[in-house]
Protein backbone atom coordinates (compact mmCIF):
# COMPACT_ATOMS: atom_id res chain seq x y z
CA UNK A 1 30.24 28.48 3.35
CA UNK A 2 30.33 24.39 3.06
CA UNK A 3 28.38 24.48 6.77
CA UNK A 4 25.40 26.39 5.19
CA UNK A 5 25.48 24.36 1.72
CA UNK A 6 25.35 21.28 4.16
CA UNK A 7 22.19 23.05 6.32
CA UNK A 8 20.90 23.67 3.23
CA UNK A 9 21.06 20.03 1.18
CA UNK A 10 20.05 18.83 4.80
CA UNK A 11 16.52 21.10 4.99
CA UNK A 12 15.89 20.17 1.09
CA UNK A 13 16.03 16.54 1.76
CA UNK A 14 14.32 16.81 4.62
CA UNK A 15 10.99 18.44 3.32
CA UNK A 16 11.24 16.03 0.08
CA UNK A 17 10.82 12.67 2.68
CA UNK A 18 7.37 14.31 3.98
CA UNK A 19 6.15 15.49 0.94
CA UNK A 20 4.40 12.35 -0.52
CA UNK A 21 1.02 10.85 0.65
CA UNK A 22 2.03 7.11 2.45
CA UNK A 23 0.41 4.17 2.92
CA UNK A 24 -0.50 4.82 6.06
CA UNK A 25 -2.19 7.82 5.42
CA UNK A 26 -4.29 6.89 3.25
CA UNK A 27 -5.77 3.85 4.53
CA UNK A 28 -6.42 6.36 8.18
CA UNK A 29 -8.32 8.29 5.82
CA UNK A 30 -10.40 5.61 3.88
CA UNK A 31 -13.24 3.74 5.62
CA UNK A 32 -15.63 0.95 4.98
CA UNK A 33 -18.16 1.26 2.67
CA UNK A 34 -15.90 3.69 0.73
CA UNK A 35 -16.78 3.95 -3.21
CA UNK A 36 -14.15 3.17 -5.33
CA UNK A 37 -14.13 6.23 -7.10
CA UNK A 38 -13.83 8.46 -3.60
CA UNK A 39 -10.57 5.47 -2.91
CA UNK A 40 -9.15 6.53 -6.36
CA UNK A 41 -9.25 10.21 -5.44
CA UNK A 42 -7.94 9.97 -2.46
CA UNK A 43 -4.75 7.42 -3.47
CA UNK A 44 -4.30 8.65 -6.85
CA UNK A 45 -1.70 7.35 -8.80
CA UNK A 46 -0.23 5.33 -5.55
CA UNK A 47 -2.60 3.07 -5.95
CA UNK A 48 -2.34 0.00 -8.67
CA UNK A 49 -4.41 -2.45 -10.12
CA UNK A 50 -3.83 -5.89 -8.13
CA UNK A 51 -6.65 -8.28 -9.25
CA UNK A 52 -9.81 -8.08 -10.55
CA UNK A 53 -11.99 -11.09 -10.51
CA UNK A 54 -16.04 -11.38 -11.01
CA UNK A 55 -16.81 -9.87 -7.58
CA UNK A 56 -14.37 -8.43 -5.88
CA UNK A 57 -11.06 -5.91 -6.93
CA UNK A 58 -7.98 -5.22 -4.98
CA UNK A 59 -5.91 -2.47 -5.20
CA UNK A 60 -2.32 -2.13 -3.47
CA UNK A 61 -0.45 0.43 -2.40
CA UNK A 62 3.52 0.24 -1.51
CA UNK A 63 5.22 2.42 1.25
CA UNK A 64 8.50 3.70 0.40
CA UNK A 65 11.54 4.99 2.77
CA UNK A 66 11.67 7.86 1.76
CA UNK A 67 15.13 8.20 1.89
CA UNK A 68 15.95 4.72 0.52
CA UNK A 69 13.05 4.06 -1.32
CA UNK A 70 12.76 0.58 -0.12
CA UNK A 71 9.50 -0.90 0.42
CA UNK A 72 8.77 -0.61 4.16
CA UNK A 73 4.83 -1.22 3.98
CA UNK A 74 2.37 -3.15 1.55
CA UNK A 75 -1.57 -2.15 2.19
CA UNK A 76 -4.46 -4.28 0.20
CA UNK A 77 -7.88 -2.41 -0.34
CA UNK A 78 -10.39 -5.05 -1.51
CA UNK A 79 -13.65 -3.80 -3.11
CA UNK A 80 -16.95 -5.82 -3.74
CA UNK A 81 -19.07 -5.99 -7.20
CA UNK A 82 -21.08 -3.02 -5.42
CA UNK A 83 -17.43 -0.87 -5.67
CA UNK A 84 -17.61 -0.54 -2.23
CA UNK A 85 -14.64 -0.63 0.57
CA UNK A 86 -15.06 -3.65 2.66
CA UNK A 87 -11.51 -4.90 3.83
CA UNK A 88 -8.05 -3.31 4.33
CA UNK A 89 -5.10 -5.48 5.06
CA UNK A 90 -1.35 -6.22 4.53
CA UNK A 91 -1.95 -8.99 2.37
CA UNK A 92 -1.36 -11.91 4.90
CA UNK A 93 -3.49 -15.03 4.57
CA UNK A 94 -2.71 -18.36 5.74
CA UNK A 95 -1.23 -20.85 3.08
CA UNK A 96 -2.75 -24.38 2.91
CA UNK A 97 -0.08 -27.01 4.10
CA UNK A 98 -0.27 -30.55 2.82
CA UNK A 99 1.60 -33.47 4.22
CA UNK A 100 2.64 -36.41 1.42
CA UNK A 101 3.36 -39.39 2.80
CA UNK A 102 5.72 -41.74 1.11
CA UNK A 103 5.42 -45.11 1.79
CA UNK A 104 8.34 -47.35 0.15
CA UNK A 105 7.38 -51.57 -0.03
């Protein structure tokens, strides 16, 4: 009896991690040129609010272990003043590095 309780707990956990749309899925589905309002349909609620500046709006979406829930993925959508697709990324941009020099009389 405990060996098919355990089969059992096993199978439901297993079809609740591959039950929810990730990251990656939805940015092989999207494309650019993509409106914004085809991106919302397709991400739905996955999908939040990162900036929004005068021409451009991101929009981020997190990918979760499913059995953890630990962030394992971040993917960046950026969309132009025309509300159209035209980069996908992981967020990495290169910082700007100063050097200060201290000179001591």
């Amino acid at each position: 009896m405990k060996k098919i309780f355990l089969i059992a707990i096993i199978t439901i956990m297993a079809s609740y991690a591959g039950a929810y749309k990730q990251a990656t899925f939805i940015s092989n589905q999207t494309y650019i040129g993509m409106p914004i309002n085809d991106f919302k349909s397709l991400a739905g609620k996955k999908a939040s609010l990162e900036a929004m500046e005068s021409g451009y709006t991101v929009y981020r979406i997190n990918d979760y272990d499913a059995y953890t829930g630990a962030v394992i993925d971040v993917k960046f959508y950026y969309f132009d003043s025309n509300a159209k697709l035209v980069k996908v990324d992981g967020g990495e941009f290169k910082q700007r590095r100063y050097q200060v020099e201290v000179i001591n009389h």
